[in-house]
Protein backbone atom coordinates (compact mmCIF):
# COMPACT_ATOMS: atom_id res chain seq x y z
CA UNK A 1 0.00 0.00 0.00
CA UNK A 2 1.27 2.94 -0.92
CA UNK A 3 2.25 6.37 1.85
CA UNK A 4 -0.23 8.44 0.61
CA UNK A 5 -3.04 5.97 0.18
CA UNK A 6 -2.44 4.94 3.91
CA UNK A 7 -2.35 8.57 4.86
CA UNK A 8 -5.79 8.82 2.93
CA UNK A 9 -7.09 5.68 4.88
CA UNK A 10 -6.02 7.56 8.23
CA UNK A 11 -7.51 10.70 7.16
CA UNK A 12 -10.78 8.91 6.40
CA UNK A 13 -11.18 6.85 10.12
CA UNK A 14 -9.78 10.23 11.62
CA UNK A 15 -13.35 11.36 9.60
CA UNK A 16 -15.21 8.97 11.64
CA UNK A 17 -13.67 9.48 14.75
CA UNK A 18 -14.49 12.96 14.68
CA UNK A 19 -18.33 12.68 13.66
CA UNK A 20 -18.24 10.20 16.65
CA UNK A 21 -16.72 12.48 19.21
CA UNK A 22 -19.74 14.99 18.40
CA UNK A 23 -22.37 13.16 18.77
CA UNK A 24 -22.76 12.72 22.91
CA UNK A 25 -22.84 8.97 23.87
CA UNK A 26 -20.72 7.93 20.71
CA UNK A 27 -17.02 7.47 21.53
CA UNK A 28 -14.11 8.15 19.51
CA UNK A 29 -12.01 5.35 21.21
CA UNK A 30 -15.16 2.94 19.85
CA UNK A 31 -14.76 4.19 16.57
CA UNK A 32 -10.62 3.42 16.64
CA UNK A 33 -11.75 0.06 18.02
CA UNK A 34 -13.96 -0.63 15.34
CA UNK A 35 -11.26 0.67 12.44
CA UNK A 36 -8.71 -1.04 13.79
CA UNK A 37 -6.14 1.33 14.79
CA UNK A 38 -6.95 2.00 18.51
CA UNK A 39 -3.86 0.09 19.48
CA UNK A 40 -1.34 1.91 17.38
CA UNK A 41 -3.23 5.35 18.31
CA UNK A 42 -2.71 4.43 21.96
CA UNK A 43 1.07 3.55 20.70
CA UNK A 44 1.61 6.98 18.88
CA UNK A 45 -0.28 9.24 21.37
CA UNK A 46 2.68 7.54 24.10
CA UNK A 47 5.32 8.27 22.13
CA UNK A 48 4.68 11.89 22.76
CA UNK A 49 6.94 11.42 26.42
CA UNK A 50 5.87 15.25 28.52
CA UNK A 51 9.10 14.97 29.72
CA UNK A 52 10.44 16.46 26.74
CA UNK A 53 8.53 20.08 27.99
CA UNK A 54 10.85 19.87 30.83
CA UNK A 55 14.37 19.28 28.88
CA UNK A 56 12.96 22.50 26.73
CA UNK A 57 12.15 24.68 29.63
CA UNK A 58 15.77 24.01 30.89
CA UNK A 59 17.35 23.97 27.74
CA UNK A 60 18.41 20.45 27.18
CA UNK A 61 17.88 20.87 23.58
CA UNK A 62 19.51 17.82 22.66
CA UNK A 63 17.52 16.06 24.49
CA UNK A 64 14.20 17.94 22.87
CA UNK A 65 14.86 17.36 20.04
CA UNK A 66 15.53 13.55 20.58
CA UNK A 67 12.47 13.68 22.13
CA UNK A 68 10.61 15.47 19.43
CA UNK A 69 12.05 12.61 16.59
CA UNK A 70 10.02 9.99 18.85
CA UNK A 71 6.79 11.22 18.13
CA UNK A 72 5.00 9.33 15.26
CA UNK A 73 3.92 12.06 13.22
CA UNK A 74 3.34 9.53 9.96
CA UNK A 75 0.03 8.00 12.18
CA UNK A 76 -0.96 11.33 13.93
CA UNK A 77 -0.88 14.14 11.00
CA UNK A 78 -3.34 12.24 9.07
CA UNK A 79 -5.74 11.13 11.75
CA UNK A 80 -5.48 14.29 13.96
CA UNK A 81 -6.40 16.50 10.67
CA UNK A 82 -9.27 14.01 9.87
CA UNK A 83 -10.80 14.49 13.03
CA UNK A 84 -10.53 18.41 13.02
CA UNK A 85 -12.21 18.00 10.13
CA UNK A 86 -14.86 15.92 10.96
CA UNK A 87 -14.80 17.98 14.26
CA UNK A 88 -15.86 21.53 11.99
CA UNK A 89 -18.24 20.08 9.99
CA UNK A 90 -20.14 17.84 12.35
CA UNK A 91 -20.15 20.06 15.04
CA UNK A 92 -22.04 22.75 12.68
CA UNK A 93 -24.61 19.89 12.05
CA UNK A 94 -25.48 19.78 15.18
CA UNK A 95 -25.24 23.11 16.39
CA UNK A 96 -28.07 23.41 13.35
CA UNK A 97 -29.96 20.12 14.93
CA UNK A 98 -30.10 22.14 18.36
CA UNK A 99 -31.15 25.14 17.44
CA UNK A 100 -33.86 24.21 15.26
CA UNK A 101 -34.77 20.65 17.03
CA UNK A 102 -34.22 20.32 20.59
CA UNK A 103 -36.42 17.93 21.62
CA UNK A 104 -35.87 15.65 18.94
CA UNK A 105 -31.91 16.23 19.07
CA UNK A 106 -32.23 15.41 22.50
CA UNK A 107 -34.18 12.60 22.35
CA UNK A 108 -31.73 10.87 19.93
CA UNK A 109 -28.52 12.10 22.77
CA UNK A 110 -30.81 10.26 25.62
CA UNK A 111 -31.00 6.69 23.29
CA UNK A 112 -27.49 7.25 22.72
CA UNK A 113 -26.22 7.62 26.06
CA UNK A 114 -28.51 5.01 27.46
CA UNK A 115 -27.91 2.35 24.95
CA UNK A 116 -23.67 3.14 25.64
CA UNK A 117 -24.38 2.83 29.62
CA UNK A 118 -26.06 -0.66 28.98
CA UNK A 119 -23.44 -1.84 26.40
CA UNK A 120 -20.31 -0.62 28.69
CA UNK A 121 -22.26 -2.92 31.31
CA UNK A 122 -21.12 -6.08 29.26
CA UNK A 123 -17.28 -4.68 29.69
CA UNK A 124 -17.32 -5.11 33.71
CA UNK A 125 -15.21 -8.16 34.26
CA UNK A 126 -17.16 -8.79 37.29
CA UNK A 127 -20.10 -7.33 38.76
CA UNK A 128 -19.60 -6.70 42.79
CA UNK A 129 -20.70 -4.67 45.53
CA UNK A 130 -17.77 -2.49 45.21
CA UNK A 131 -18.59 -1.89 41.87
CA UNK A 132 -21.96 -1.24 42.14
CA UNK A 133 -21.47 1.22 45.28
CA UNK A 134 -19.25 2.91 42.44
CA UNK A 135 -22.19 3.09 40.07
CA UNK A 136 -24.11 4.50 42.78
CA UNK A 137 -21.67 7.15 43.51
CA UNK A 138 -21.09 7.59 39.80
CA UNK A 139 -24.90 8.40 39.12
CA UNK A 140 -25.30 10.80 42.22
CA UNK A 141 -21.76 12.71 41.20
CA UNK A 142 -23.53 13.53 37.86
CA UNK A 143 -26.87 14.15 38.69
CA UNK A 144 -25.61 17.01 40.87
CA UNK A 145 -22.85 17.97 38.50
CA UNK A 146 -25.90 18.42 35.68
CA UNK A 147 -27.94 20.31 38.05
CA UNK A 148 -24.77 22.71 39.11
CA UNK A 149 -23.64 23.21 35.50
CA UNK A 150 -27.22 24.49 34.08
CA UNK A 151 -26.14 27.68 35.76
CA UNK A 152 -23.07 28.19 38.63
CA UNK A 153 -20.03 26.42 36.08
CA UNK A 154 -20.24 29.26 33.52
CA UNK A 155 -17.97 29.41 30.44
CA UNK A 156 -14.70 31.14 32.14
CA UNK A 157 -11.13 30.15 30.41
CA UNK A 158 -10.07 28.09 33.67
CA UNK A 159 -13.80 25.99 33.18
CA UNK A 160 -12.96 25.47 29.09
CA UNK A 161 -9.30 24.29 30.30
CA UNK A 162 -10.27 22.09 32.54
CA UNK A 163 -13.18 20.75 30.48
CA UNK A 164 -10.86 20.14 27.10
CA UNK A 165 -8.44 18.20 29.47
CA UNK A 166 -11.52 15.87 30.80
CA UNK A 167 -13.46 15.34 27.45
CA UNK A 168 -10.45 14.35 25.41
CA UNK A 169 -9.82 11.19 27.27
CA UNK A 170 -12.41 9.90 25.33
CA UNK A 171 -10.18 9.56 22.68
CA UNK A 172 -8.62 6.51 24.18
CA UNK A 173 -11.51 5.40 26.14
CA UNK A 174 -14.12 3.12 24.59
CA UNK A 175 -17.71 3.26 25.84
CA UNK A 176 -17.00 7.30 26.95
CA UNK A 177 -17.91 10.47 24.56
CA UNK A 178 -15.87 13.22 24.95
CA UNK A 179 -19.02 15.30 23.57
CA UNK A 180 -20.91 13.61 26.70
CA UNK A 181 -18.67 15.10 29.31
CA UNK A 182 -19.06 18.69 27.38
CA UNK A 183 -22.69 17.68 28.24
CA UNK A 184 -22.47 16.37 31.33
CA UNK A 185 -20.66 19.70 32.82
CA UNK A 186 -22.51 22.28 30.97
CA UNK A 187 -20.28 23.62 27.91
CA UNK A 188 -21.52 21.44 24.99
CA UNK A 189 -23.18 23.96 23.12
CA UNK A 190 -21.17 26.69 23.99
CA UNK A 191 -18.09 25.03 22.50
CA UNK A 192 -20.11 23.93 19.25
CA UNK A 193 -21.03 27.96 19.25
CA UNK A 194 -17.19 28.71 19.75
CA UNK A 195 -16.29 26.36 16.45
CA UNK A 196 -19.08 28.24 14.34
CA UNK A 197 -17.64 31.75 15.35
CA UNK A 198 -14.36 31.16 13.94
CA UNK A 199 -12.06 33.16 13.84
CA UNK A 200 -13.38 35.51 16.68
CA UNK A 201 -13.49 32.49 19.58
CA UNK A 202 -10.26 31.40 18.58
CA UNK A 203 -8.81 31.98 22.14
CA UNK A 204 -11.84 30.19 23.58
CA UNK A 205 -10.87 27.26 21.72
CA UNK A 206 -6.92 27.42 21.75
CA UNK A 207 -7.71 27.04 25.75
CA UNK A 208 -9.82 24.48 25.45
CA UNK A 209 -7.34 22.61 22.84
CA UNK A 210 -4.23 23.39 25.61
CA UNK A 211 -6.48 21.75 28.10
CA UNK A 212 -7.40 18.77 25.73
CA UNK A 213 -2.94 18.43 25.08
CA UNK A 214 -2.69 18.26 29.14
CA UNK A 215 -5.38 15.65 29.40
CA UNK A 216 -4.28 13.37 26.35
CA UNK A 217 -0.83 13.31 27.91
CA UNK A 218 -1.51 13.02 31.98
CA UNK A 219 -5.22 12.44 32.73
CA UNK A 220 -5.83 9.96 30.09
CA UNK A 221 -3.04 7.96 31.86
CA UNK A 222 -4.55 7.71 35.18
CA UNK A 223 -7.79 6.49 33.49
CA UNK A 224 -5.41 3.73 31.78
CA UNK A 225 -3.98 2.88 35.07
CA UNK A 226 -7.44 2.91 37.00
CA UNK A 227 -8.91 0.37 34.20
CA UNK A 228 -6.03 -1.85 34.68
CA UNK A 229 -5.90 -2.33 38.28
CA UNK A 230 -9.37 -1.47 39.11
CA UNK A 231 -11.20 -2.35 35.74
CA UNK A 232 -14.52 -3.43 37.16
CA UNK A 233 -14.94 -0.41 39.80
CA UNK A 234 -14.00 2.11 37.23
CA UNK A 235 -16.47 1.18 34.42
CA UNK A 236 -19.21 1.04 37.32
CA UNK A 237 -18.19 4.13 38.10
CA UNK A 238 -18.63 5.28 34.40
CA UNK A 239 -21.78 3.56 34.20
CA UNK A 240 -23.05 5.48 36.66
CA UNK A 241 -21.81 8.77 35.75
CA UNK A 242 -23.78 8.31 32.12
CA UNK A 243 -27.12 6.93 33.53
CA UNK A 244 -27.11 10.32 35.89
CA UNK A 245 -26.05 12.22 33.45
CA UNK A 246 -29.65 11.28 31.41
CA UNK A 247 -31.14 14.12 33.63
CA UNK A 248 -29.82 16.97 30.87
CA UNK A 249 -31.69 15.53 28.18
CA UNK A 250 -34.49 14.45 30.26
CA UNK A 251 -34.90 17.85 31.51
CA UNK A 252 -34.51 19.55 27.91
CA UNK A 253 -37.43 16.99 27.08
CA UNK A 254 -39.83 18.52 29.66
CA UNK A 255 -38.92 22.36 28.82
CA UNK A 256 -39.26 21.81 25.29
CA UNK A 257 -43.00 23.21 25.38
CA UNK A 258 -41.83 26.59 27.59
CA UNK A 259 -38.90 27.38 25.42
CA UNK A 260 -40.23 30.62 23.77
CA UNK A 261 -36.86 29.67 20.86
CA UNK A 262 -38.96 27.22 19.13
CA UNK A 263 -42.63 26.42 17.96
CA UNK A 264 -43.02 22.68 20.08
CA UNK A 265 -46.26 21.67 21.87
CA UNK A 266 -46.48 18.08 23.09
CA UNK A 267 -49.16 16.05 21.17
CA UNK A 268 -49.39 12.42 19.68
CA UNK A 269 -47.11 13.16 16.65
CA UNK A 270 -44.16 14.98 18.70
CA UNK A 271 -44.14 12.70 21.08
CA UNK A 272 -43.68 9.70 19.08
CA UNK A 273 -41.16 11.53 17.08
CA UNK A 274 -39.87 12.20 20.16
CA UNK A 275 -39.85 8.31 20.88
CA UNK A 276 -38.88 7.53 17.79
CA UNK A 277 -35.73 9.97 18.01
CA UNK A 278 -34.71 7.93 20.82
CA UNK A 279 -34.94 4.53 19.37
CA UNK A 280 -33.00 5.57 16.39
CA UNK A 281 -30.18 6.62 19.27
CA UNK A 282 -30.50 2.79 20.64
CA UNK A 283 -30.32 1.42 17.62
CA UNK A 284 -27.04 3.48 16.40
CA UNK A 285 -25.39 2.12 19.46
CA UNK A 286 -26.46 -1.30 18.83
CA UNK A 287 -25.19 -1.14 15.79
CA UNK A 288 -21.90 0.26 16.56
CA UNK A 289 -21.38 -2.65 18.98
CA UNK A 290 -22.13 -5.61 17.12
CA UNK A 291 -19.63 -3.75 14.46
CA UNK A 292 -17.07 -4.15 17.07
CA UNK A 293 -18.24 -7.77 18.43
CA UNK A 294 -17.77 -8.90 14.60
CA UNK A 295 -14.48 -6.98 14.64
CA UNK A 296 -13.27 -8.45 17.92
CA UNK A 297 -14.07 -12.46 16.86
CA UNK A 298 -12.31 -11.78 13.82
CA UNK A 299 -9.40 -10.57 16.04
């Protein structure tokens, strides 16, 4: 295979692992899984060593620049500028979806998110008390992190740092959105505004991408080392955190008919569209996983 047509290839999953990583409840790391390279993306994103910050602040720039030839930018270019793409274009979708169609937008994040809780159930190794009480605590931490975001969070720099550094650990995370955590803490559509005001939020979002580099390179690695040593506690844990995390949709649902943005009144055919918006959301996730059951028997 030739270097550019691989490049192409990379490009093209980067494409799908961005669409994913808009969509709340669909995660990026699934979408690596199911193409195949989620292994050599974990590989790659590793050989980027933080250490390398430090020689360069002290001026070891021998060792910088050693440091620098480690980093396999022949994987990353291509995928990275797939997913920015995927990232501008999808994001604009559904900024459209949201403005427009709330409740049915919604509807489809609740399906998603639900159906991603139940199929991250079947990744617990084994189901105990301990993990359960993590479910539990999981559950409660986001039902009162939804109910504190919907107005004391705000949008400051130090909130869209911190918030880039969480949500891109779903980049090497199956089963976890990154786009859910934007959700689940309040700045979802205020960074999907930020990408359609280009150029003008460009310092919103070149915080937010500095906070997304620190958590790629140091949070994400705690999350590797809880699933390893504490798999089963930490995916209850994560369980939980999506199922309370339903109460943002759930509550968008019930102020649909108030919002004065949009012409909605709750009758038989919104409602079933409203149904019907959800199923489709099961049903992607479905999907998605018996892509990657197929993918993983073939393995």
């Amino acid at each position: 295979m030739s270097k550019i047509r691989t490049k192409l290839i990379l490009f093209l999953k980067g494409l799908v692992m961005g669409f994913a990583d808009v969509i709340p409840g669909v995660s990026g790391g699934t979408m690596a899984l199911i193409t195949g390279i989620y292994e050599e993306l974990i590989e790659s994103l590793e050989s980027f060593n933080p250490a390398i910050l430090v020689d360069l602040i002290f001026g070891r720039i021998r060792k910088f620049w050693q440091g620098l030839k480690e980093i396999k930018y022949g994987f990353l270019f291509p995928l990275l500028a797939g997913i920015a793409a995927a990232l501008l274009a999808g994001s604009q979708f559904v900024r459209y979806l949201l403005q427009h169609y709330p409740p049915y937008t919604y509807s489809f994040f609740f399906g998603l998110i639900l159906a991603s809780a139940m199929l991250l159930y079947f990744e617990v190794p084994e189901v105990t008390l301990a993990s359960g009480l993590t479910s539990l605590s999981g559950a409660a931490a986001a039902i009162l992190i939804v109910g504190i975001s919907a107005g004391n969070f705000g949008h400051s720099l130090p909130v869209i740092f911190i918030a880039g550094a969480i949500a891109i650990c779903a980049m090497i995370l199956p089963g976890i959105s990154g786009a859910f955590i934007l959700l689940l803490i309040g700045q979802y559509e205020y960074i999907l505004d930020a990408i359609g005001n280009l150029p003008g939020s460009f310092p919103t979002l070149s915080v937010f991408a500095l906070g997304a580099g620190l958590g790629i390179v140091s949070f994400s690695r705690v999350l590797s080392f809880a699933l390893e040593h504490w798999r089963s506690r930490t995916l209850g844990f994560l369980i939980g955190l999506m199922l309370g995390a339903l109460r943002k949709p759930f509550e968008v649902l019930m102020e649909s008919a108030g919002n004065q943005n949009i012409s909605f009144v709750w009758n038989f055919q919104t409602t079933l569209l409203v149904v019907l918006s959800g199923l489709v959301g099961i049903l992607v996730v479905i999907g998605l996983g018996y892509i990657r059951l197929r993918e993983n028997r073939n393995k």
